[in-house]
N, C-alpha and C. Protein backbone atom coordinates (compact mmCIF):
# COMPACT_ATOMS: atom_id res chain seq x y z
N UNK A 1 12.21 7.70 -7.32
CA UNK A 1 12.89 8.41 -8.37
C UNK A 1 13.26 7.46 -9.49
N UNK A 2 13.17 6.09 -9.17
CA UNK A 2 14.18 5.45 -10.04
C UNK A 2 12.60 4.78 -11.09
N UNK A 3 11.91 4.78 -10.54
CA UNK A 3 10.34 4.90 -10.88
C UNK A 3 9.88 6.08 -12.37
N UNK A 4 10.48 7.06 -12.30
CA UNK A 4 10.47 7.60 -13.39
C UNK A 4 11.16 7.99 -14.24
N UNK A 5 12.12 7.26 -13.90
CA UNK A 5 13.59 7.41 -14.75
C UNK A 5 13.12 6.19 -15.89
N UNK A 6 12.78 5.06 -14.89
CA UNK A 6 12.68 3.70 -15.92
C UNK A 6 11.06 3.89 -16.98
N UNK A 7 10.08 4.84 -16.20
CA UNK A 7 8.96 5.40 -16.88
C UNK A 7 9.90 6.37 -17.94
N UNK A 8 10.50 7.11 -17.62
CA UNK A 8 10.73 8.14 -18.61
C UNK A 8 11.35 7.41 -19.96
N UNK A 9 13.06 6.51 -19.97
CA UNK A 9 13.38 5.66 -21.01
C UNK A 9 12.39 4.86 -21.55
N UNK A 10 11.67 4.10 -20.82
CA UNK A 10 10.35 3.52 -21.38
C UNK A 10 9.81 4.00 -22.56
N UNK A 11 9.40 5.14 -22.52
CA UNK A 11 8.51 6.15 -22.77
C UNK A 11 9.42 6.23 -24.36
N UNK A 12 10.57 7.26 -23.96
CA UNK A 12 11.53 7.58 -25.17
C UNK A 12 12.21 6.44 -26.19
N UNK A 13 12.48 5.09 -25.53
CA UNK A 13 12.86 4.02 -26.24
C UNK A 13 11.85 2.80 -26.97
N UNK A 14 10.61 3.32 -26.42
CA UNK A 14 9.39 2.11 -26.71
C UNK A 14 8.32 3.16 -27.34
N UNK A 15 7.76 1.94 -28.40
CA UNK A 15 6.38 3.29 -29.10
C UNK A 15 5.00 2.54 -28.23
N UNK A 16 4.43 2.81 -28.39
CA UNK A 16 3.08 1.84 -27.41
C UNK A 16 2.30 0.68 -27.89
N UNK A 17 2.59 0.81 -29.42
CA UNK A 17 2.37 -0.29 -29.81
C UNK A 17 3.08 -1.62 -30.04
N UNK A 18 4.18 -1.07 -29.78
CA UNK A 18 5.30 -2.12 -29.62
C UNK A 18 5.17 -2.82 -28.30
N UNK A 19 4.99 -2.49 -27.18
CA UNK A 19 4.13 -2.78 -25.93
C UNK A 19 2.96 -3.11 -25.09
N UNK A 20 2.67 -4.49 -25.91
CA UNK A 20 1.12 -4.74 -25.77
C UNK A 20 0.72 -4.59 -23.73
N UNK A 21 1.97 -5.16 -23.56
CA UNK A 21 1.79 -6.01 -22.03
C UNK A 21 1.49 -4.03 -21.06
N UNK A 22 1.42 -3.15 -22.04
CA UNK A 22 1.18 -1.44 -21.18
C UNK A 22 0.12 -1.59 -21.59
N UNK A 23 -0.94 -1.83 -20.26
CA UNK A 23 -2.13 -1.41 -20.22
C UNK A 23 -2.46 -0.52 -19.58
N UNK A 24 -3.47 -0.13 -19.63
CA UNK A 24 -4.01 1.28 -18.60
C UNK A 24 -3.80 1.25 -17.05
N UNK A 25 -3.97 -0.08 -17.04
CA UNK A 25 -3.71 -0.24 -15.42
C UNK A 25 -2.01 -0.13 -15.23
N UNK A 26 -1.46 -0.67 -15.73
CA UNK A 26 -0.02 -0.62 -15.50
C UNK A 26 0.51 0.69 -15.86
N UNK A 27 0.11 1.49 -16.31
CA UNK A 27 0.11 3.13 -16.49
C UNK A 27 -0.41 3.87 -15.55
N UNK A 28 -1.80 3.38 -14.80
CA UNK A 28 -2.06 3.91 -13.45
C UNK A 28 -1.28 3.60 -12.63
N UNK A 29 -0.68 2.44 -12.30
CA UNK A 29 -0.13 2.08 -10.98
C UNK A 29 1.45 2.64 -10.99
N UNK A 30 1.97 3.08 -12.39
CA UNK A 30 3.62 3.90 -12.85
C UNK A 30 3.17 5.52 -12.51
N UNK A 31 1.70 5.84 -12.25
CA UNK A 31 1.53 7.21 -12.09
C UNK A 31 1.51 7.30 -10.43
N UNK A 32 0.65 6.01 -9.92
CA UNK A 32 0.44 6.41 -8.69
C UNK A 32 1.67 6.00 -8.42
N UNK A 33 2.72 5.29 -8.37
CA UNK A 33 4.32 5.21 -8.21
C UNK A 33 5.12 6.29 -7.94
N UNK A 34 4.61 7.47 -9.08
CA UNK A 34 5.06 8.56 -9.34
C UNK A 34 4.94 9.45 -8.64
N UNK A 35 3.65 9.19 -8.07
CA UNK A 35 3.26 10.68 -7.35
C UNK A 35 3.25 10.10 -5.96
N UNK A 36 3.58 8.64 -5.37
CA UNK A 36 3.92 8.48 -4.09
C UNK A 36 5.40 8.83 -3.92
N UNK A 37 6.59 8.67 -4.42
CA UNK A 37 7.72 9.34 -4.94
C UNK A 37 7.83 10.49 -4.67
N UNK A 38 6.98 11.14 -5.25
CA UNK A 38 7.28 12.84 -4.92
C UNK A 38 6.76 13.52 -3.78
N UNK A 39 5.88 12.52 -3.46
CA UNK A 39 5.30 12.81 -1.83
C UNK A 39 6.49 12.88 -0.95
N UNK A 40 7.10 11.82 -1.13
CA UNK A 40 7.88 11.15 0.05
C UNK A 40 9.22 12.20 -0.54
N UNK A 41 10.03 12.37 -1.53
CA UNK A 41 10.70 13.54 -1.97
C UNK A 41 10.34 14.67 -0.86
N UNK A 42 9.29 14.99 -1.20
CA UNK A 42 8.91 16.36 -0.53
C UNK A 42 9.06 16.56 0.43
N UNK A 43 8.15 15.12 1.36
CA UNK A 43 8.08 15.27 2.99
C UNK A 43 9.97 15.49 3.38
N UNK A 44 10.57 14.54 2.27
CA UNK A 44 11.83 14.70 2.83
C UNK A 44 12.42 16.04 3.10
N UNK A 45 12.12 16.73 2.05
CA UNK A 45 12.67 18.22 1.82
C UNK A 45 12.25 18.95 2.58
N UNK A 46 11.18 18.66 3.18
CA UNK A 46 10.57 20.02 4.56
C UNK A 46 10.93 19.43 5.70
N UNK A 47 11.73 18.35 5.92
CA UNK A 47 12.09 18.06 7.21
C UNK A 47 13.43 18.05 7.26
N UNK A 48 14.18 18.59 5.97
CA UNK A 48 15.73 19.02 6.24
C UNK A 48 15.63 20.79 5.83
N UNK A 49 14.76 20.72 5.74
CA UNK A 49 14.86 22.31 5.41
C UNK A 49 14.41 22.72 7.15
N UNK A 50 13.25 22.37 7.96
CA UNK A 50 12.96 22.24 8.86
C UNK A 50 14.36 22.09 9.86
N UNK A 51 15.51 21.38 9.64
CA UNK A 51 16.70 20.92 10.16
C UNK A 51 17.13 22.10 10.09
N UNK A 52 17.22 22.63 8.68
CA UNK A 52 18.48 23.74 8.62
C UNK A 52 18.26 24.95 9.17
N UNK A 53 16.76 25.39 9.49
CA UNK A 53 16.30 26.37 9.79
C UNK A 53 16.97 26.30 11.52
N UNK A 54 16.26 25.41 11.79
CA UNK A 54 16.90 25.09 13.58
C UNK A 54 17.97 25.42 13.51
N UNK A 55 18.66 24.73 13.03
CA UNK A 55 20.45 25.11 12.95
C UNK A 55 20.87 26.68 12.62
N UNK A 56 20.30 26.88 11.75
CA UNK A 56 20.23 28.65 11.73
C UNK A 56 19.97 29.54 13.10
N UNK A 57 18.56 28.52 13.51
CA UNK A 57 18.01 29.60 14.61
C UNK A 57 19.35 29.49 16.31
N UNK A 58 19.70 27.99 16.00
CA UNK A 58 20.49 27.68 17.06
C UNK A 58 21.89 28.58 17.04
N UNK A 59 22.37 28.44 16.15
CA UNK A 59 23.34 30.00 15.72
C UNK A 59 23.23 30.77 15.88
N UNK A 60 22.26 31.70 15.98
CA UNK A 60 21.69 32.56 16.18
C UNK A 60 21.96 33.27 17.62
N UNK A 61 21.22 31.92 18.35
CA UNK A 61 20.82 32.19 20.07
C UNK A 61 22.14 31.63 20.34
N UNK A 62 23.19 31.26 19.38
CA UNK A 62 24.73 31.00 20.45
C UNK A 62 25.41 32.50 20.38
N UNK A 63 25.08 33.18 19.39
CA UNK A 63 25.98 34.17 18.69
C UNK A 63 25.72 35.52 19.72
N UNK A 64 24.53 35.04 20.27
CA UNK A 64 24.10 36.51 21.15
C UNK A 64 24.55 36.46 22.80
N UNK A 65 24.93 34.51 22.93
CA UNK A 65 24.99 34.67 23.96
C UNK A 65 26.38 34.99 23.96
């Protein structure tokens, strides 16, 4: 996350020509940064959503017994 925060100010505070040392490659490797980030975001989010559901279902099967 903190990966496109410092991409994003980058972006808004720098023009590109003011930034010789941004090459294409260092723009690929801030994308693939980016999108390993949101992988790992994600996986996070389906394995607490995955949590909460259990916890729901476990409520559930206490409430009946």
């Amino acid at each position: 996350m903190r990966t496109i925060e410092n991409l994003s100010n980058l972006l808004v505070t720098q023009s590109y020509w003011q930034l010789p040392d941004l090459s294409k490659d260092t723009i690929l490797k801030s994308i693939k940064a980016i999108r390993y980030n949101a992988s790992c975001l994600f996986s996070v989010a389906l394995i607490q959503l995955k949590r909460i559901l259990e916890s729901i279902n476990n409520s559930q099967v206490l409430a009946k017994e």
